[in-house]
PDB file of N, CA and C in Angstrom:
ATOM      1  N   UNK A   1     191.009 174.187  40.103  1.00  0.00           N
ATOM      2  CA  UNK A   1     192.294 174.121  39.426  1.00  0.00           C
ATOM      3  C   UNK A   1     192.123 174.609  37.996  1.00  0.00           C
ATOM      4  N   UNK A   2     193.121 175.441  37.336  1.00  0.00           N
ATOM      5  CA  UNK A   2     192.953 176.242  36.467  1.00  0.00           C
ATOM      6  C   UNK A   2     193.241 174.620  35.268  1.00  0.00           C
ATOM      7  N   UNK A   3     192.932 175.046  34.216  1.00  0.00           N
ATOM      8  CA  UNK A   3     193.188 173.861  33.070  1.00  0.00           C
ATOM      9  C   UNK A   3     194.027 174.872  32.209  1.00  0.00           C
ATOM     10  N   UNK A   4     194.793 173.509  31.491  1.00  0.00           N
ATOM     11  CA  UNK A   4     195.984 174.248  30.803  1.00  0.00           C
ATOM     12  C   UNK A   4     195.791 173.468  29.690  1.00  0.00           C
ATOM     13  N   UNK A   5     195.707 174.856  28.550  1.00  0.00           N
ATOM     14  CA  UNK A   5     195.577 173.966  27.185  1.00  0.00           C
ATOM     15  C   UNK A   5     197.102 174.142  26.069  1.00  0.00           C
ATOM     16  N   UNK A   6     196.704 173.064  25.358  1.00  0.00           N
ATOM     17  CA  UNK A   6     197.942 173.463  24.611  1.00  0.00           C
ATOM     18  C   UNK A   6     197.991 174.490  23.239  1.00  0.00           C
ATOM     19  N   UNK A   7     199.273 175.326  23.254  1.00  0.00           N
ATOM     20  CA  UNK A   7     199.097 176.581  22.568  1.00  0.00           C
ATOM     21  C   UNK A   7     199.486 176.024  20.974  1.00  0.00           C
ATOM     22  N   UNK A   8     198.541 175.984  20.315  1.00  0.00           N
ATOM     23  CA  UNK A   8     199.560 175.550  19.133  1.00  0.00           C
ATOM     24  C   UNK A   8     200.466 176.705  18.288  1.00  0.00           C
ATOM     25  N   UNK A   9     200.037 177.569  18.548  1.00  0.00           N
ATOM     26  CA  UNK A   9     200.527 179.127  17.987  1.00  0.00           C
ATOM     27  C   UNK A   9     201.966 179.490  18.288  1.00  0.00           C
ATOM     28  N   UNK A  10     202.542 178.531  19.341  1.00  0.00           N
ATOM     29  CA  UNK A  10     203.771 179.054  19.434  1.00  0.00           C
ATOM     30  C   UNK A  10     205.069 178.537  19.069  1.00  0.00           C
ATOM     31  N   UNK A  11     204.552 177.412  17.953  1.00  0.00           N
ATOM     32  CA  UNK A  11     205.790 176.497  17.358  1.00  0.00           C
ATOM     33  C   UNK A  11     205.257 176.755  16.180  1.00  0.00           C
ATOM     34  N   UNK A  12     206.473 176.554  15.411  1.00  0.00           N
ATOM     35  CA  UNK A  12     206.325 176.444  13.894  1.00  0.00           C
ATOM     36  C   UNK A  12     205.945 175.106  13.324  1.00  0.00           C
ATOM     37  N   UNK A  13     205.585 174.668  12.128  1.00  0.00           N
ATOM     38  CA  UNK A  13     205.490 173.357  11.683  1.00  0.00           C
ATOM     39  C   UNK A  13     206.997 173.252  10.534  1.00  0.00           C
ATOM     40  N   UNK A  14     207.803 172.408  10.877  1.00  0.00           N
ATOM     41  CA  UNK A  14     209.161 171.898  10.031  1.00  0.00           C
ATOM     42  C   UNK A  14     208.654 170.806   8.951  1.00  0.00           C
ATOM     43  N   UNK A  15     210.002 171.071   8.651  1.00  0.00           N
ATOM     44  CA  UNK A  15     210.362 170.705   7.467  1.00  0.00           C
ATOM     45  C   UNK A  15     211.175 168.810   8.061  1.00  0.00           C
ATOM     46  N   UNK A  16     210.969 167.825   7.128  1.00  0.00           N
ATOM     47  CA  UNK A  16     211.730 166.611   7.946  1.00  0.00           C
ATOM     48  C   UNK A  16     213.026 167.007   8.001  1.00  0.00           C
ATOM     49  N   UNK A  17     213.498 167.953   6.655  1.00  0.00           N
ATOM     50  CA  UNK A  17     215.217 168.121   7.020  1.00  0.00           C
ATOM     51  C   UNK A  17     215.841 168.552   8.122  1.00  0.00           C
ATOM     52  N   UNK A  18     214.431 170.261   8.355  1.00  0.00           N
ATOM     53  CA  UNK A  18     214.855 170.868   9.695  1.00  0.00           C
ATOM     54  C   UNK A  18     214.686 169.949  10.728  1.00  0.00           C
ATOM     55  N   UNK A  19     214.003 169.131  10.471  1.00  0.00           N
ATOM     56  CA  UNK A  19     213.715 168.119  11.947  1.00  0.00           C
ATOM     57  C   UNK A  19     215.179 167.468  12.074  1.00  0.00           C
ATOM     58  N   UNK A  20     215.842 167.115  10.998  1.00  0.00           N
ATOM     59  CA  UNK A  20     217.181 166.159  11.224  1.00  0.00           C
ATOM     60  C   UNK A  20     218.146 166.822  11.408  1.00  0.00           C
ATOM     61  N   UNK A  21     218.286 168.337  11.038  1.00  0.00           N
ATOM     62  CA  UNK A  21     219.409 169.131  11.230  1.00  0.00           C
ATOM     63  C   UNK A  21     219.169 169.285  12.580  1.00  0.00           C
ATOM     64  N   UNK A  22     218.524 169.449  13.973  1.00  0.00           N
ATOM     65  CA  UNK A  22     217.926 169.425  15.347  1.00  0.00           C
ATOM     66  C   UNK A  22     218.858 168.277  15.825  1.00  0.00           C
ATOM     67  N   UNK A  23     218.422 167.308  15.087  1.00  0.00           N
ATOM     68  CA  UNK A  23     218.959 165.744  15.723  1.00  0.00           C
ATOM     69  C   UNK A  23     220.355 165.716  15.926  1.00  0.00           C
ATOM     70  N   UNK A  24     220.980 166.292  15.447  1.00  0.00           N
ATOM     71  CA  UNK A  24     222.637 166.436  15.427  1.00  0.00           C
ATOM     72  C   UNK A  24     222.943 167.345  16.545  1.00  0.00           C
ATOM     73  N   UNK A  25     222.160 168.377  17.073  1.00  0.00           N
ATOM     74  CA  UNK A  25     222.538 169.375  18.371  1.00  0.00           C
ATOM     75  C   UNK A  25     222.231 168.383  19.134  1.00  0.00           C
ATOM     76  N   UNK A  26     220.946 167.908  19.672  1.00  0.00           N
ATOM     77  CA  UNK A  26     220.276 167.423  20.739  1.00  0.00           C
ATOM     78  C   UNK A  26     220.877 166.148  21.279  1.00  0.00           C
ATOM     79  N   UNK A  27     221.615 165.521  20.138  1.00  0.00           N
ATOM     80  CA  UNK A  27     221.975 164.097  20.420  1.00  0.00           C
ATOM     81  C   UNK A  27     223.126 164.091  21.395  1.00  0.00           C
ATOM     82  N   UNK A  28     223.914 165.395  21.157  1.00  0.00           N
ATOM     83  CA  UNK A  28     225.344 165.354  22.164  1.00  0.00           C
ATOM     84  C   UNK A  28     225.086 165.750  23.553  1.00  0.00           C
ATOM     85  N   UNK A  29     223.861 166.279  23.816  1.00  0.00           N
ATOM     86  CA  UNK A  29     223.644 166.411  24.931  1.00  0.00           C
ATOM     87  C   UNK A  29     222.967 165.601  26.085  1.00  0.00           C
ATOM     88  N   UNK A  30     223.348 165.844  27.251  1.00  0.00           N
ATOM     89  CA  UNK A  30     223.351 165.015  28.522  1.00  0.00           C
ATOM     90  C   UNK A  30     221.530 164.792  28.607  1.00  0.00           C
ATOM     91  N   UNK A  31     221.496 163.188  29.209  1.00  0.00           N
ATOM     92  CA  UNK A  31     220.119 163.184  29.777  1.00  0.00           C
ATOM     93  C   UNK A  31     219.396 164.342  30.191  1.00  0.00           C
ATOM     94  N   UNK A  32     220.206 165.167  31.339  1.00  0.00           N
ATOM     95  CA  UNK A  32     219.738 166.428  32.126  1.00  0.00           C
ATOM     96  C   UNK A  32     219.534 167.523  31.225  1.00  0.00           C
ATOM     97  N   UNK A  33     219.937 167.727  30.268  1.00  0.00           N
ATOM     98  CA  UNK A  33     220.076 169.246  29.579  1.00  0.00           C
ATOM     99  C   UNK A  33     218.735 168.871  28.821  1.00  0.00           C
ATOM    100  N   UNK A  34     218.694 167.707  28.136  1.00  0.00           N
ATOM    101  CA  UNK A  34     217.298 167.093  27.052  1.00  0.00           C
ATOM    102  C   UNK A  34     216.221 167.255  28.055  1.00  0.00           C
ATOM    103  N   UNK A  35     215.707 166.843  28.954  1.00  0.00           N
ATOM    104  CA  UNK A  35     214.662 167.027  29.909  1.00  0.00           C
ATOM    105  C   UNK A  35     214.712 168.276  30.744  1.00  0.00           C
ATOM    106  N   UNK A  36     215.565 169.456  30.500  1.00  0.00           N
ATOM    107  CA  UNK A  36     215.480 170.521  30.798  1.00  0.00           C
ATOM    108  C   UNK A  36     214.602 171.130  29.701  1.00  0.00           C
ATOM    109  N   UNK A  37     215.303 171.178  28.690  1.00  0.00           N
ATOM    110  CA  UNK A  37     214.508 171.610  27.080  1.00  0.00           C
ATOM    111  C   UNK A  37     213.030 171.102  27.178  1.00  0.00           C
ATOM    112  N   UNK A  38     212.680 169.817  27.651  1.00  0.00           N
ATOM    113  CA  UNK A  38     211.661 169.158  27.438  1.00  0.00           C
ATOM    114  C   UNK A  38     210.929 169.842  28.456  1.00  0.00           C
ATOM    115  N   UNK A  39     210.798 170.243  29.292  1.00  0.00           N
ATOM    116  CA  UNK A  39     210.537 171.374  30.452  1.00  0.00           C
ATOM    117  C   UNK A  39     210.133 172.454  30.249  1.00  0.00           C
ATOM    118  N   UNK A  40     210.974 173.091  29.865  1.00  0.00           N
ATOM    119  CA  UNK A  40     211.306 174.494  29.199  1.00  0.00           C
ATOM    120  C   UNK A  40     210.397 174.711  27.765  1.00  0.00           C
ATOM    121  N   UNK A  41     210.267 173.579  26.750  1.00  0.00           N
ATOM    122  CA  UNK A  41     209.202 173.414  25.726  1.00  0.00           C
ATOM    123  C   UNK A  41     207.865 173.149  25.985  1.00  0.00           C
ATOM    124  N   UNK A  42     207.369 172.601  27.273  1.00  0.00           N
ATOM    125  CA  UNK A  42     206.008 172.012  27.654  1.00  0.00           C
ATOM    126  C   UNK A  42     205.673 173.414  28.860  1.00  0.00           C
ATOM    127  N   UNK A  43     206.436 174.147  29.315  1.00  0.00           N
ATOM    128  CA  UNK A  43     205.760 175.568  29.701  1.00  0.00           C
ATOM    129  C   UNK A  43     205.656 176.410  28.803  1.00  0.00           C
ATOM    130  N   UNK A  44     205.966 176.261  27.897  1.00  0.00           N
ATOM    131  CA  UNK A  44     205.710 177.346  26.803  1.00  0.00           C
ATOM    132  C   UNK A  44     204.963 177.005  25.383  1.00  0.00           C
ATOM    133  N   UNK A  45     204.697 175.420  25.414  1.00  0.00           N
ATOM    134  CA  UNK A  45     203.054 174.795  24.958  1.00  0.00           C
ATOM    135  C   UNK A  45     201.876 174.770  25.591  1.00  0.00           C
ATOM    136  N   UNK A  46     202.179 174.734  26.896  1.00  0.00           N
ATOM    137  CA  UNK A  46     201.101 174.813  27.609  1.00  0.00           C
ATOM    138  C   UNK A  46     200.734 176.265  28.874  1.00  0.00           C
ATOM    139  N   UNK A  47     201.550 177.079  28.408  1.00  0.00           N
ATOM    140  CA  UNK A  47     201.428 178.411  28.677  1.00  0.00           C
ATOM    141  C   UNK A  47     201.289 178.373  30.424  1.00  0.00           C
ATOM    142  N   UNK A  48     202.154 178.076  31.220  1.00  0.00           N
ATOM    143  CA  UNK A  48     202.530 177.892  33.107  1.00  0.00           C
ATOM    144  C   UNK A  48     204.015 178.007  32.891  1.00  0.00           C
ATOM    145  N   UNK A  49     204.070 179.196  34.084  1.00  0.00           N
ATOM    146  CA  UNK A  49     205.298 179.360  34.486  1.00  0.00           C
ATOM    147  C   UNK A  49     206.518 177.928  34.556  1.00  0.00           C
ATOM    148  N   UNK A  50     207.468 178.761  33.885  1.00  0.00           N
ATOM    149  CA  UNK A  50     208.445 177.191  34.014  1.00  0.00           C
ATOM    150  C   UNK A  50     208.647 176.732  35.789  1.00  0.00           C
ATOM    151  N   UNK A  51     208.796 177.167  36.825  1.00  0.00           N
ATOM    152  CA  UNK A  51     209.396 177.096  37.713  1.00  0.00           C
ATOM    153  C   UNK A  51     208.216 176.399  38.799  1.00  0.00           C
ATOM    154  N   UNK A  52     207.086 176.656  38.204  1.00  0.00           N
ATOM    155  CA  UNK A  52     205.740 176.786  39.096  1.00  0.00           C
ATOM    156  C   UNK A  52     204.630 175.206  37.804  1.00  0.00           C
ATOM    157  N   UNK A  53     205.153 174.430  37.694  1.00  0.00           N
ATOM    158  CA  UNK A  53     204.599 173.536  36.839  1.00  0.00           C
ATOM    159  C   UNK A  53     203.336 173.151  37.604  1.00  0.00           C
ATOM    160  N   UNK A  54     201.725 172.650  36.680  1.00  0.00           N
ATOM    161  CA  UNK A  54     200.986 172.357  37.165  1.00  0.00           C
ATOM    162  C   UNK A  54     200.978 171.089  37.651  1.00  0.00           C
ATOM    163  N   UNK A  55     199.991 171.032  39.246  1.00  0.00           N
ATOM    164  CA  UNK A  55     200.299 169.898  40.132  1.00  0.00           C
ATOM    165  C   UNK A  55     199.150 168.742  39.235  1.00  0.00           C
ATOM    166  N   UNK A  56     199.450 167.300  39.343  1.00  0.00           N
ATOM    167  CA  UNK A  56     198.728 166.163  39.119  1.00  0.00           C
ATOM    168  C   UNK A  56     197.648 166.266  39.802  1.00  0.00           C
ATOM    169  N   UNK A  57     196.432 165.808  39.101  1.00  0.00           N
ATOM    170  CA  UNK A  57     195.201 166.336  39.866  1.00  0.00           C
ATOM    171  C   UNK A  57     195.039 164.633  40.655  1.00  0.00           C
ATOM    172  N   UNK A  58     195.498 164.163  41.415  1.00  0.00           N
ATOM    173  CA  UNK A  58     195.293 162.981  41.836  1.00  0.00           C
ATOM    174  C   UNK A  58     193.924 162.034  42.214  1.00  0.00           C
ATOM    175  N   UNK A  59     193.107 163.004  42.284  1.00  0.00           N
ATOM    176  CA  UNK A  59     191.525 162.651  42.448  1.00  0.00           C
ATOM    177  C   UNK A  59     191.096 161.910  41.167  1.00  0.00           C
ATOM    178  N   UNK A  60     191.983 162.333  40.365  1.00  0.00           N
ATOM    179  CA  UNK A  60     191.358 161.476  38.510  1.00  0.00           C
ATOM    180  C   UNK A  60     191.642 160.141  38.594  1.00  0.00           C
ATOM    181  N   UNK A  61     192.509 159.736  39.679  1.00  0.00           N
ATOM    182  CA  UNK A  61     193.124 158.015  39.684  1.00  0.00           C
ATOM    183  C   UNK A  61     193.085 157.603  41.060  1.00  0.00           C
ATOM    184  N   UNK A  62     193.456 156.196  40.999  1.00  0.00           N
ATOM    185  CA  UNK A  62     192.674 155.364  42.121  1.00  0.00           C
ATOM    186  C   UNK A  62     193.887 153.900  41.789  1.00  0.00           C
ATOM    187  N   UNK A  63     193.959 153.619  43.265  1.00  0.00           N
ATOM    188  CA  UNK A  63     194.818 152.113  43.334  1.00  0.00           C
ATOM    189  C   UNK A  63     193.967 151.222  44.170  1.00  0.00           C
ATOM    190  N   UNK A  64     193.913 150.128  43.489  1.00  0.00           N
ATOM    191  CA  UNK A  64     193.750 148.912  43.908  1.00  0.00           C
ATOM    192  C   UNK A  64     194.630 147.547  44.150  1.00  0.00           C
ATOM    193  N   UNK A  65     194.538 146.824  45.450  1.00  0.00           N
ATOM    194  CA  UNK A  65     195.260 145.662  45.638  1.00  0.00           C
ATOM    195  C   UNK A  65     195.234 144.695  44.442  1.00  0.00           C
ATOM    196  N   UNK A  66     196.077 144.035  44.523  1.00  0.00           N
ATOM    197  CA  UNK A  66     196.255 143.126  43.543  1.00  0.00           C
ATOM    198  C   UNK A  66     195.776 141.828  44.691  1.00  0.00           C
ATOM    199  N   UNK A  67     194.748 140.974  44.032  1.00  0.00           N
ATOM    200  CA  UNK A  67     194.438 139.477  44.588  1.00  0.00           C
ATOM    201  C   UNK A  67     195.860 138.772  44.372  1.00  0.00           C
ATOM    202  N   UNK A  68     196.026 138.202  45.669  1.00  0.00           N
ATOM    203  CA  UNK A  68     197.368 136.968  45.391  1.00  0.00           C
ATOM    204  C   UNK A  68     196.273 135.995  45.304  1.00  0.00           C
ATOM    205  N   UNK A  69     197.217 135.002  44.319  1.00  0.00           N
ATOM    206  CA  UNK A  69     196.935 133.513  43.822  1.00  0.00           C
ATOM    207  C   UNK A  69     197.668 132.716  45.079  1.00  0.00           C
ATOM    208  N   UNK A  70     196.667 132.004  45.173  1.00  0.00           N
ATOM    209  CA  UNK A  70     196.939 130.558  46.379  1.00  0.00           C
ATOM    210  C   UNK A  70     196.996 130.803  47.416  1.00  0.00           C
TER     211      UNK A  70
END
């Protein structure tokens, strides 16, 4: 499995104002449209096709029963 790093080269670093002038677009919008963006921003930090996102490598984690009491 290919590893995906994050690009720092492709965002700018803001300003706190520019950060608050943001807050006023983002806020009117729907759950769905914000986690689209959030989507749409994390394929293009971490450089993978938007449509084709990388799979959870599930071998890294492990479940165990929980002991019941009594």
């Amino acid at each position: 499995m290919s590893e995906y790093r994050l690009d720092r080269t492709a965002f700018k670093a803001q300003t706190a104002e520019e950060a608050a002038d943001h807050h006023s677009y983002y806020k009117d919008l729907s759950l769905k449209e914000r986690l689209d963006i959030v989507d749409y921003l994390n394929s293009i930090a971490y450089n993978y096709p938007l449509n084709d996102p990388p799979k959870m490598d599930r071998t890294a984690f492990s479940m165990r029963g929980r002991k019941k009491n009594g």
